[in-house]
C-alpha atoms as a PDB file:
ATOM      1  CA  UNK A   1      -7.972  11.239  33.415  1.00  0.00           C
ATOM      2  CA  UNK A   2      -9.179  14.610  34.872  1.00  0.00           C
ATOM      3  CA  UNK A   3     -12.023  14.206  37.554  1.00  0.00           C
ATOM      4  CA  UNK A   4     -14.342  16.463  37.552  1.00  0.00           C
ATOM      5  CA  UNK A   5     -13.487  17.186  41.425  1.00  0.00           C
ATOM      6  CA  UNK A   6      -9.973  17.959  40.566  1.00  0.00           C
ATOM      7  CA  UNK A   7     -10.607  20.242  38.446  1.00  0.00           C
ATOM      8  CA  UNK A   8     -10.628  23.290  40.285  1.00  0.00           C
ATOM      9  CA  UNK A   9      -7.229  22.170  41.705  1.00  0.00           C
ATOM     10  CA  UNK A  10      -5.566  23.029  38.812  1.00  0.00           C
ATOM     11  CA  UNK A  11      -3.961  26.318  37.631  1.00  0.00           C
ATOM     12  CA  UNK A  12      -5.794  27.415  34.669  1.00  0.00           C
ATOM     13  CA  UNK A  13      -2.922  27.146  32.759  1.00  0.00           C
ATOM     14  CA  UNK A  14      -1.992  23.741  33.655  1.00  0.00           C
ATOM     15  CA  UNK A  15      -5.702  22.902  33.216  1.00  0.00           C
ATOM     16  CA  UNK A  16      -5.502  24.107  29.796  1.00  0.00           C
ATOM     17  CA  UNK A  17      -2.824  22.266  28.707  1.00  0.00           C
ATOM     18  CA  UNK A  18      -4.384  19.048  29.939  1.00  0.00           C
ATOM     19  CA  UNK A  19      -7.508  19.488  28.225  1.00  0.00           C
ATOM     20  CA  UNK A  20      -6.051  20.261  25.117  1.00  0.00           C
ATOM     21  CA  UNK A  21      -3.914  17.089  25.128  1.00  0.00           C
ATOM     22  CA  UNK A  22      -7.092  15.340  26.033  1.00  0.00           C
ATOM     23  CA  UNK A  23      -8.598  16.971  22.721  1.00  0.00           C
ATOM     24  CA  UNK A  24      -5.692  15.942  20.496  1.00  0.00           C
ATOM     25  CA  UNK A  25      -5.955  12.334  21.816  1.00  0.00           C
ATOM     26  CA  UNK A  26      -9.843  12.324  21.353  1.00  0.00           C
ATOM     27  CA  UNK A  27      -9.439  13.588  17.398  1.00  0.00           C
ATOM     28  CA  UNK A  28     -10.347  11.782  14.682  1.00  0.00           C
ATOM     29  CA  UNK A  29      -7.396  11.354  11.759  1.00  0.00           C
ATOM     30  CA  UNK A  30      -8.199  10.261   8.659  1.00  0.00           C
ATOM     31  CA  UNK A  31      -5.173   8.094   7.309  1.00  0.00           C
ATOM     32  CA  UNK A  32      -3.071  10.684   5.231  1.00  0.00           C
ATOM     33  CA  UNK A  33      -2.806  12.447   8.129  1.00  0.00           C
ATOM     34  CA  UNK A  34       0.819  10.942   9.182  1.00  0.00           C
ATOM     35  CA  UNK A  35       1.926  10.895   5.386  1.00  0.00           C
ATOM     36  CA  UNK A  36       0.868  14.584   5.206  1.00  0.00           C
ATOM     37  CA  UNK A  37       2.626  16.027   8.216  1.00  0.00           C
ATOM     38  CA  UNK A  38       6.170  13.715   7.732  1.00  0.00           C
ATOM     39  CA  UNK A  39       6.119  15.181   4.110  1.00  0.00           C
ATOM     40  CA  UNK A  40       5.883  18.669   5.679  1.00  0.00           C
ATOM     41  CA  UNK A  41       8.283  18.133   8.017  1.00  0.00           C
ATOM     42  CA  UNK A  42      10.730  17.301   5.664  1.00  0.00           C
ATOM     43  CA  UNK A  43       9.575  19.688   3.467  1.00  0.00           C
ATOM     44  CA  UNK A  44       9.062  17.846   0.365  1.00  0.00           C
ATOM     45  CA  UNK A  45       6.620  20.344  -1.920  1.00  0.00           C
ATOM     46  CA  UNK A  46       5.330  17.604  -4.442  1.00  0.00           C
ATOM     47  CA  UNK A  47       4.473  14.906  -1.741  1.00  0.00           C
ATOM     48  CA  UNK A  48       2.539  17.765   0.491  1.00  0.00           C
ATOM     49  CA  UNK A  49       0.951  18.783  -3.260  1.00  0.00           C
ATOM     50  CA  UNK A  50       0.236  15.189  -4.095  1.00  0.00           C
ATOM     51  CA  UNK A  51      -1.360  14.344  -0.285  1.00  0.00           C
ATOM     52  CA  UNK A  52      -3.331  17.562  -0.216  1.00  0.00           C
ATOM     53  CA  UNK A  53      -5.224  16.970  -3.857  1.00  0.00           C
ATOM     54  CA  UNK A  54      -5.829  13.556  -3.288  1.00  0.00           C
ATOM     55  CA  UNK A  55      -7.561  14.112   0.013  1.00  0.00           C
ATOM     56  CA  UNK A  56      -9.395  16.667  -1.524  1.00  0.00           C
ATOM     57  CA  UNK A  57     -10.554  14.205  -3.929  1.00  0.00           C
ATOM     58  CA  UNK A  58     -12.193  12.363  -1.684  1.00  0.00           C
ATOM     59  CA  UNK A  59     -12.986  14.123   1.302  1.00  0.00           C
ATOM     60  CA  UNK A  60     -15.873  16.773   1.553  1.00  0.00           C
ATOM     61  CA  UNK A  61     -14.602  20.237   2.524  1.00  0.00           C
ATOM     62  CA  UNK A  62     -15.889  20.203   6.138  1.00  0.00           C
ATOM     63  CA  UNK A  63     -13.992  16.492   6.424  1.00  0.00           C
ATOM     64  CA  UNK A  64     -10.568  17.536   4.998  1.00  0.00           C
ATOM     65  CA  UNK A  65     -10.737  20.693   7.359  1.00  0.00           C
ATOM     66  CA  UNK A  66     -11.592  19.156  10.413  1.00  0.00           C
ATOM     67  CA  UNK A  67     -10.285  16.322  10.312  1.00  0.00           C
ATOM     68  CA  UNK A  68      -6.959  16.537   8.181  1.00  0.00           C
ATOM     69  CA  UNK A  69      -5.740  19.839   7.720  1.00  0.00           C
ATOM     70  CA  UNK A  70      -6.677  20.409  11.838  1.00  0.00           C
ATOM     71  CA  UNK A  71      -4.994  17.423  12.975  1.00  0.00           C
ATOM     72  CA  UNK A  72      -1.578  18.352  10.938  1.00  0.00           C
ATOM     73  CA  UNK A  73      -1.623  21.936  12.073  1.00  0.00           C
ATOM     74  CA  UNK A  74      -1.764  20.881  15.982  1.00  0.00           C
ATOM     75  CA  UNK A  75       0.880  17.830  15.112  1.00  0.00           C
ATOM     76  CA  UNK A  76       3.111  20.446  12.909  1.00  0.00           C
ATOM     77  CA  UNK A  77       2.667  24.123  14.291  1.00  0.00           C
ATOM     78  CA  UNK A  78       2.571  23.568  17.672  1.00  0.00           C
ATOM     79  CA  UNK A  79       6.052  25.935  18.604  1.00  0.00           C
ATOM     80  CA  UNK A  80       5.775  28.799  16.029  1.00  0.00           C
ATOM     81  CA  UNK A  81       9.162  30.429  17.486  1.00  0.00           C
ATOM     82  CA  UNK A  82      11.704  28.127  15.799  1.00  0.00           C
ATOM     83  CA  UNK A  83      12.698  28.949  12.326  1.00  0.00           C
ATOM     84  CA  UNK A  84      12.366  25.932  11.042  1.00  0.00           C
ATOM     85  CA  UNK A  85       8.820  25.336  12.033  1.00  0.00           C
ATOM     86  CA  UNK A  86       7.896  28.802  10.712  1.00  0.00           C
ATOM     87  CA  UNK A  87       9.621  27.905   6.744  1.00  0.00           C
ATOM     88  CA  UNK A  88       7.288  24.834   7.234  1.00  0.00           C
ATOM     89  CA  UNK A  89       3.980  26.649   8.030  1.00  0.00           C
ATOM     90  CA  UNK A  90       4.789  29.171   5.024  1.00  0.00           C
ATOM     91  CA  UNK A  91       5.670  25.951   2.627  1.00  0.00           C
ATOM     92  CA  UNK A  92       2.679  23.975   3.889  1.00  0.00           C
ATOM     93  CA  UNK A  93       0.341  27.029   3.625  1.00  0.00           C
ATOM     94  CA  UNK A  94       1.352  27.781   0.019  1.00  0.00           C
ATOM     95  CA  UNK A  95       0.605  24.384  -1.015  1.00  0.00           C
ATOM     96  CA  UNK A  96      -2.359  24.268   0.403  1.00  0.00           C
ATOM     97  CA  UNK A  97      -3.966  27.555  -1.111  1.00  0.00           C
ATOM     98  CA  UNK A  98      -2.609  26.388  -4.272  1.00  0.00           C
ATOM     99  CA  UNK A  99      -4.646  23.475  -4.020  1.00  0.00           C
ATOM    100  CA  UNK A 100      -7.546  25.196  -2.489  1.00  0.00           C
ATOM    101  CA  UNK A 101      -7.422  27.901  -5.060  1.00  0.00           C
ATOM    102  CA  UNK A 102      -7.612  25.621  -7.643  1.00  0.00           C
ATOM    103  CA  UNK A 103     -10.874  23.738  -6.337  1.00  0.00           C
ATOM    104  CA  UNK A 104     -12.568  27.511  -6.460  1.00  0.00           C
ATOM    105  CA  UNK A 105     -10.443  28.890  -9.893  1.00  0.00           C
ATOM    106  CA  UNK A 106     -14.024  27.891 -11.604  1.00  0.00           C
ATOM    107  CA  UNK A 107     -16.848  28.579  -8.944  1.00  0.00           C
ATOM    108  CA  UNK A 108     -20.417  27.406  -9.690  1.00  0.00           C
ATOM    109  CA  UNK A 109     -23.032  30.395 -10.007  1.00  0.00           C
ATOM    110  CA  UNK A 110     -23.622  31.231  -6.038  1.00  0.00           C
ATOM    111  CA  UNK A 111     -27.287  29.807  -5.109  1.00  0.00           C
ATOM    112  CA  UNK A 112     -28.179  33.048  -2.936  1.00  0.00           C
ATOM    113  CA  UNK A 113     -26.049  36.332  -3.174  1.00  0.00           C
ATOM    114  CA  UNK A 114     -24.330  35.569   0.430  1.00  0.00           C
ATOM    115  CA  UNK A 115     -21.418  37.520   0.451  1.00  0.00           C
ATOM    116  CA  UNK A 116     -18.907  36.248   2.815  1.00  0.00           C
ATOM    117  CA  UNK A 117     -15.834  38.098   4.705  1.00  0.00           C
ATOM    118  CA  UNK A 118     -13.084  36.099   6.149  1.00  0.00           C
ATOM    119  CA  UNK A 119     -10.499  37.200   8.177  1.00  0.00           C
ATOM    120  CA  UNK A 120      -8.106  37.209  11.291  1.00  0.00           C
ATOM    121  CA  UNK A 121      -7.667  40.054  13.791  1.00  0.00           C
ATOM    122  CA  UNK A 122      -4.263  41.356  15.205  1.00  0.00           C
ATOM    123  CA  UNK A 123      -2.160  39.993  16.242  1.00  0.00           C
ATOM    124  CA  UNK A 124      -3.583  36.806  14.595  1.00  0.00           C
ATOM    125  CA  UNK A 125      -0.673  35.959  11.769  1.00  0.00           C
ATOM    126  CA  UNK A 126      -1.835  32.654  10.885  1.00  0.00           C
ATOM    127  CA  UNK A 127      -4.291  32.202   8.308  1.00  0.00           C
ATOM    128  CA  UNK A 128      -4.485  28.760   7.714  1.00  0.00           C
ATOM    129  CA  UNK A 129      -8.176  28.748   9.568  1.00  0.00           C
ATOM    130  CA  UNK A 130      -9.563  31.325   7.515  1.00  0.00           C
ATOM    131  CA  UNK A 131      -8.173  30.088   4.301  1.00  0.00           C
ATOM    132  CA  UNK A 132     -10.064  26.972   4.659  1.00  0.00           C
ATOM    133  CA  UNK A 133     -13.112  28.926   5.789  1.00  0.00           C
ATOM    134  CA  UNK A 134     -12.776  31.117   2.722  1.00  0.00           C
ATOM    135  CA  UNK A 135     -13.049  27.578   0.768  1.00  0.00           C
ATOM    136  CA  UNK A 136     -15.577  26.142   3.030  1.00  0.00           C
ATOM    137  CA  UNK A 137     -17.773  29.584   2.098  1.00  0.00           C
ATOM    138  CA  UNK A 138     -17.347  29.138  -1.628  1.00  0.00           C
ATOM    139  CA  UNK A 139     -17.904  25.347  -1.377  1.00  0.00           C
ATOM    140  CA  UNK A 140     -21.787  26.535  -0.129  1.00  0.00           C
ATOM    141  CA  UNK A 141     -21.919  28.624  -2.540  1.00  0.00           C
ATOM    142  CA  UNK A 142     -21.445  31.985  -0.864  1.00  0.00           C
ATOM    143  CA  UNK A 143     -19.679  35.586  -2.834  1.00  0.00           C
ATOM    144  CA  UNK A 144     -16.215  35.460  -0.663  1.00  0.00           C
ATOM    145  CA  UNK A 145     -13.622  37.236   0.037  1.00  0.00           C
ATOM    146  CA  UNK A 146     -10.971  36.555   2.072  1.00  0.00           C
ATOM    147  CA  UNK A 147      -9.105  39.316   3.521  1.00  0.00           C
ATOM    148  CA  UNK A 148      -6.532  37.945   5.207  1.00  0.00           C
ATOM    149  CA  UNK A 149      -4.294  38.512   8.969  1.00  0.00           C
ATOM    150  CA  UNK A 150      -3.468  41.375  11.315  1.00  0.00           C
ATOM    151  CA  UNK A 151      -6.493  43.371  10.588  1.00  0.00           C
ATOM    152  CA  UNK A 152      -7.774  45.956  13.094  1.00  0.00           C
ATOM    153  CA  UNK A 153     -11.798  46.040  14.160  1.00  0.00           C
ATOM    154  CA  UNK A 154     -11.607  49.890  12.327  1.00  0.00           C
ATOM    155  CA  UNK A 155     -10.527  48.266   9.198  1.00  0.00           C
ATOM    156  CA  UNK A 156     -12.873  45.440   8.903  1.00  0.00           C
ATOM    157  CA  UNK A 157     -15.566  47.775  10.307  1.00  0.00           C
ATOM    158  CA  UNK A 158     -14.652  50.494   7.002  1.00  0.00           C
ATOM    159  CA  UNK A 159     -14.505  47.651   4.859  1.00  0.00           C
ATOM    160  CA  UNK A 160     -18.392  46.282   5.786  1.00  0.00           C
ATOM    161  CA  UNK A 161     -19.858  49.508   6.070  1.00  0.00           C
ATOM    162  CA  UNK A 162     -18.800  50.100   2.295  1.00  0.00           C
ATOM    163  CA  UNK A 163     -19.437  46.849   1.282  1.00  0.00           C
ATOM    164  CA  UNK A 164     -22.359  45.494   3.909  1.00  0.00           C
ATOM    165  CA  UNK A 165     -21.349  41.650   3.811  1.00  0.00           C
ATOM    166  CA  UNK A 166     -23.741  38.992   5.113  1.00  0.00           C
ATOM    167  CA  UNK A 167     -21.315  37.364   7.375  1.00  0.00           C
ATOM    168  CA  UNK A 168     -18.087  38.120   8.773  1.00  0.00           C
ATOM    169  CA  UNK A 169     -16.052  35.571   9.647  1.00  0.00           C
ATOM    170  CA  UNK A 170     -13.526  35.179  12.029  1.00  0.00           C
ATOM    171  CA  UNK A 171     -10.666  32.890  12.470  1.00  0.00           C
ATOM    172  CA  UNK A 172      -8.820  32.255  15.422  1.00  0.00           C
ATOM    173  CA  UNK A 173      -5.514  30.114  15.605  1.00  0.00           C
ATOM    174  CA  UNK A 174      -3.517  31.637  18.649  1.00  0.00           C
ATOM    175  CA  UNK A 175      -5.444  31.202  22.272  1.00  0.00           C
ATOM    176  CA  UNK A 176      -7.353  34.435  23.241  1.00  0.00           C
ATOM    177  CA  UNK A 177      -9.596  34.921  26.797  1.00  0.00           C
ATOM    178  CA  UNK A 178     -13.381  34.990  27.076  1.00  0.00           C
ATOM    179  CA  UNK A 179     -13.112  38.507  27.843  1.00  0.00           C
ATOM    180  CA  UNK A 180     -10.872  39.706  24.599  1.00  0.00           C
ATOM    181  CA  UNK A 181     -13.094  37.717  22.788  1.00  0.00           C
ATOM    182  CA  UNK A 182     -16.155  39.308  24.051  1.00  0.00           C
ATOM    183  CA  UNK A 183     -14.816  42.767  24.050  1.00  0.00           C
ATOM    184  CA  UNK A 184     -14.110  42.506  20.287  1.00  0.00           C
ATOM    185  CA  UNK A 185     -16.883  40.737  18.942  1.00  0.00           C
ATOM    186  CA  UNK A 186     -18.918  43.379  20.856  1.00  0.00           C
ATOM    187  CA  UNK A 187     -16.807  46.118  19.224  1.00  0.00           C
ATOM    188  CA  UNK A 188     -17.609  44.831  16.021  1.00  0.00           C
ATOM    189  CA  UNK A 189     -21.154  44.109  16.751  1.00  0.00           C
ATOM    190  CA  UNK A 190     -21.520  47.990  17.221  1.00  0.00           C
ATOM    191  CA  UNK A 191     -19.887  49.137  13.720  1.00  0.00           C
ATOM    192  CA  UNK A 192     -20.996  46.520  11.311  1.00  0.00           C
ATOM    193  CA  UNK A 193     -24.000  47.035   9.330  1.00  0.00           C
ATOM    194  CA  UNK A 194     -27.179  45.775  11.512  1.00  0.00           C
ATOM    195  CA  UNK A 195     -27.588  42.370   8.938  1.00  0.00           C
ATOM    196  CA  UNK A 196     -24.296  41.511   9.447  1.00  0.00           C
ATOM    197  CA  UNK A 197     -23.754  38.408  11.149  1.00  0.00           C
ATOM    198  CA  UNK A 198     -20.458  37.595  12.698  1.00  0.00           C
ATOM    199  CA  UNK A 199     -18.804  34.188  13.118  1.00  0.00           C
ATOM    200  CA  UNK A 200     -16.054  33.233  14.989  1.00  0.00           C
ATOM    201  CA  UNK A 201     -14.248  29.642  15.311  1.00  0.00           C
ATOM    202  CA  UNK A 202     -10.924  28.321  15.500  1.00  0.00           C
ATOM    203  CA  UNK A 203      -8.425  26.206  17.506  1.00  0.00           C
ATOM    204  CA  UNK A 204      -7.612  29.266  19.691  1.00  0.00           C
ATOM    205  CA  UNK A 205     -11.124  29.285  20.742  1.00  0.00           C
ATOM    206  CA  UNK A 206     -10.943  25.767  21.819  1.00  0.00           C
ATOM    207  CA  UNK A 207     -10.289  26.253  25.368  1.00  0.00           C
ATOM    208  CA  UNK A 208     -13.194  28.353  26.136  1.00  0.00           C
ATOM    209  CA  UNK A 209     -15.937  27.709  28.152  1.00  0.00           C
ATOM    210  CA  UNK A 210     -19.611  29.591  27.197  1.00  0.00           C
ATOM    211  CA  UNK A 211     -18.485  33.625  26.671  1.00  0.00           C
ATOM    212  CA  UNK A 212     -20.507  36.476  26.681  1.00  0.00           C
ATOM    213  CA  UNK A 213     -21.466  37.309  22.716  1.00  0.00           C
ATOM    214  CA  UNK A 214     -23.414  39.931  20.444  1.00  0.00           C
ATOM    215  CA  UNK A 215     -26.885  38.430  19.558  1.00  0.00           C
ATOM    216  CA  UNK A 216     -25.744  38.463  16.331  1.00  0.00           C
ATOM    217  CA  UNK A 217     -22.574  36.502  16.505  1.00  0.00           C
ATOM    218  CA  UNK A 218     -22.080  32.596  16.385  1.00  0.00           C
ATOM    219  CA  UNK A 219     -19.799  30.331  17.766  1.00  0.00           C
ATOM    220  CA  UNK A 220     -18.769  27.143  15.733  1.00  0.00           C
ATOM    221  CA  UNK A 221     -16.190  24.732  16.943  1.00  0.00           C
ATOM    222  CA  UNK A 222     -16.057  22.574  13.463  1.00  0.00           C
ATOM    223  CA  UNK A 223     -15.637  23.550   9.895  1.00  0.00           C
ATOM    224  CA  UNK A 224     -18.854  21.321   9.600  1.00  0.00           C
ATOM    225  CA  UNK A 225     -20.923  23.981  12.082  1.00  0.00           C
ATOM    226  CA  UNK A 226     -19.654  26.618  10.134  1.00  0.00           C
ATOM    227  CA  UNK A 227     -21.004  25.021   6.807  1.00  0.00           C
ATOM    228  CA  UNK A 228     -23.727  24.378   8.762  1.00  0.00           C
ATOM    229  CA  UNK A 229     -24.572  27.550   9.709  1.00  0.00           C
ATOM    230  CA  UNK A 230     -23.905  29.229   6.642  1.00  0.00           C
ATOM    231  CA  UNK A 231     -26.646  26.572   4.838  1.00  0.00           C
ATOM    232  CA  UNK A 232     -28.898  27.963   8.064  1.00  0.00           C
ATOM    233  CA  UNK A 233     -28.839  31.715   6.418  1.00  0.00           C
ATOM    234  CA  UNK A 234     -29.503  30.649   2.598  1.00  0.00           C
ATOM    235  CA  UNK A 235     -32.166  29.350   4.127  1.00  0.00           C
ATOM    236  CA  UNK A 236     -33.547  31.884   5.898  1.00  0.00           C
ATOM    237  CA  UNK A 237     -32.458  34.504   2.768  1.00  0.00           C
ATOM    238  CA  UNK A 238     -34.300  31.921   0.675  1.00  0.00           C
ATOM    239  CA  UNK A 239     -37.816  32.107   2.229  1.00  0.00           C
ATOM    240  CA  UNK A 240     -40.255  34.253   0.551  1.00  0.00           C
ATOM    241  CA  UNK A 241     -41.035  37.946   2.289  1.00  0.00           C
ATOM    242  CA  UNK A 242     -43.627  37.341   4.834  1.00  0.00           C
ATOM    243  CA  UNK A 243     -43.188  33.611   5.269  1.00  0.00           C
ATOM    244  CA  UNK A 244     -41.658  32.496   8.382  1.00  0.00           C
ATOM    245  CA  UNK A 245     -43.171  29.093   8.706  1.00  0.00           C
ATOM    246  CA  UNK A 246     -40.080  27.842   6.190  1.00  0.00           C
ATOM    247  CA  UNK A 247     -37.377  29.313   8.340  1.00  0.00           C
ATOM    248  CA  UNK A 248     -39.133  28.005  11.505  1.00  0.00           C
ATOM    249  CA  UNK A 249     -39.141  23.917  10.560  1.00  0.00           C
ATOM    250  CA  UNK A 250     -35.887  24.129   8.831  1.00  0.00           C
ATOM    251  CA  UNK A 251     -35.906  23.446   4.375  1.00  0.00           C
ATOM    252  CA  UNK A 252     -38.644  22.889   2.750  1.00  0.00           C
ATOM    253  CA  UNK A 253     -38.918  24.518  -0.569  1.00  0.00           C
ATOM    254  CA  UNK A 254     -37.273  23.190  -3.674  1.00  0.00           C
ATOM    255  CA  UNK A 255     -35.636  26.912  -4.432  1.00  0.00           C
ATOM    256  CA  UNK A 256     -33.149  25.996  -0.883  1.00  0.00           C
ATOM    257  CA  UNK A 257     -32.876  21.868  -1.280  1.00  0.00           C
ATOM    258  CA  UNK A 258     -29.646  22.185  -3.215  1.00  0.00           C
ATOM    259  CA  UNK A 259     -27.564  23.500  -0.306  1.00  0.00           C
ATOM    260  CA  UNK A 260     -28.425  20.886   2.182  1.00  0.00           C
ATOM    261  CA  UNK A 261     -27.191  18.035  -0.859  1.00  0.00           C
ATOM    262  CA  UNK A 262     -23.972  19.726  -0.615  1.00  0.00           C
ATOM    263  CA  UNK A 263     -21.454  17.284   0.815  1.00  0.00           C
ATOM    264  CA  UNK A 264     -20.263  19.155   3.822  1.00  0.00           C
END
């Protein structure tokens, strides 16, 4: 137990570490959890297959993200410098955009023309994050595209400007400060297109207390606030020119009530 007094007696490192333990204690695991992460960790492909589609069955996207897939990649990723760990992130990651990929093979026509980037900057190399983002986006029926790890702020800034996306997305696995986060979503804020909107989220962000962002970026800390938030702007693109009152006091016309039935 930290008290709240103590607090500033710890190094921030130490501090860090303690909070996240705290975090991993305080998460909710759904029960294939365990199965899941002791068939990764011997790396048996059908089990992880078998564990990962059945879930899916049953669990909404925001629920399998948050509170499966998350849970496994703190309990299985947690050292990414030993070789055997790293053939077990690229077996478990396969597997799941298999599984992922086939849940989207057949989208549903989009509701609103929301196109949707997702990606990771450098030196971010995991992409688990914005892989399930990228499914979360399709799952509300957004245009997306995921892009995928190690990009620079030029390149995703080229790649909006050409194509002027709705939302840019941003995962983040590995722990960054408030003030490289800051510094690049402000970057970014200054060459996307001015309707852009930029999200970030991710584990790496987890540790952060309130940081100094673009008007026009968001900070979720759940797959569920980022389906949430992306249900926010078909709302607001599904108001009629001129009305406001819709956007104001949340959905109220039929055109929009399909996205909040979504089970996210």
């Amino acid at each position: 137990m930290i008290r709240i007094g103590d607090a500033v007696t710890y190094p921030t490192h130490q501090l860090a570490k303690l909070l996240a333990s705290k975090r991993r204690a305080d998460m909710r695991q759904l029960p294939e959890v365990a199965p899941l992460c002791e068939a990764a960790r011997s790396l048996n492909y059908s089990a992880i297959a078998g564990l990962v589609a059945d879930s899916l069955k049953r669990r909404s996207p925001a629920e399998f993200s948050d509170h499966v897939v998350r849970p496994c990649v703190i309990e299985l990723f947690s050292n990414t410098c030993s070789m055997e760990i790293r053939v077990r992130e690229r077996l478990f990651m396969a597997v799941l955009q298999q599984e992922l990929s086939s849940r989207i093979a057949q989208p549903k026509p989009p509701m609103v023309e929301l196109r949707v980037f997702v990606a990771t900057l450098a030196p971010e190399r995991h992409s688990i994050g914005a892989l399930l983002a990228h499914f979360i986006s399709c799952a509300c029926g957004a245009n997306s595209l995921g892009l995928g790890v190690e990009l620079s702020i030029e390149d995703i800034a080229q790649l909006s400007q050409r194509s002027r996306p709705r939302v840019l997305a941003l995962s983040f696995a590995s722990e960054i400060s408030s003030h490289q986060l800051s510094a690049a979503t402000h970057a970014l804020a200054k060459q996307l297109p001015s309707a852009t909107r930029i999200v970030v989220g991710g584990r790496g962000l987890s540790h952060l207390g309130p940081v100094s962002l673009p008007p026009q970026c968001a900070r979720v800390d759940s797959f569920a606030a980022y389906a949430d938030h992306l249900l926010q702007l078909f709302e607001a693109q599904t108001c009629e020119p001129g009305r406001t009152d819709q956007c104001d006091r949340g959905i109220q016309s039929e055109d929009v009530a399909p996205a909040r039935r979504l089970q996210l």
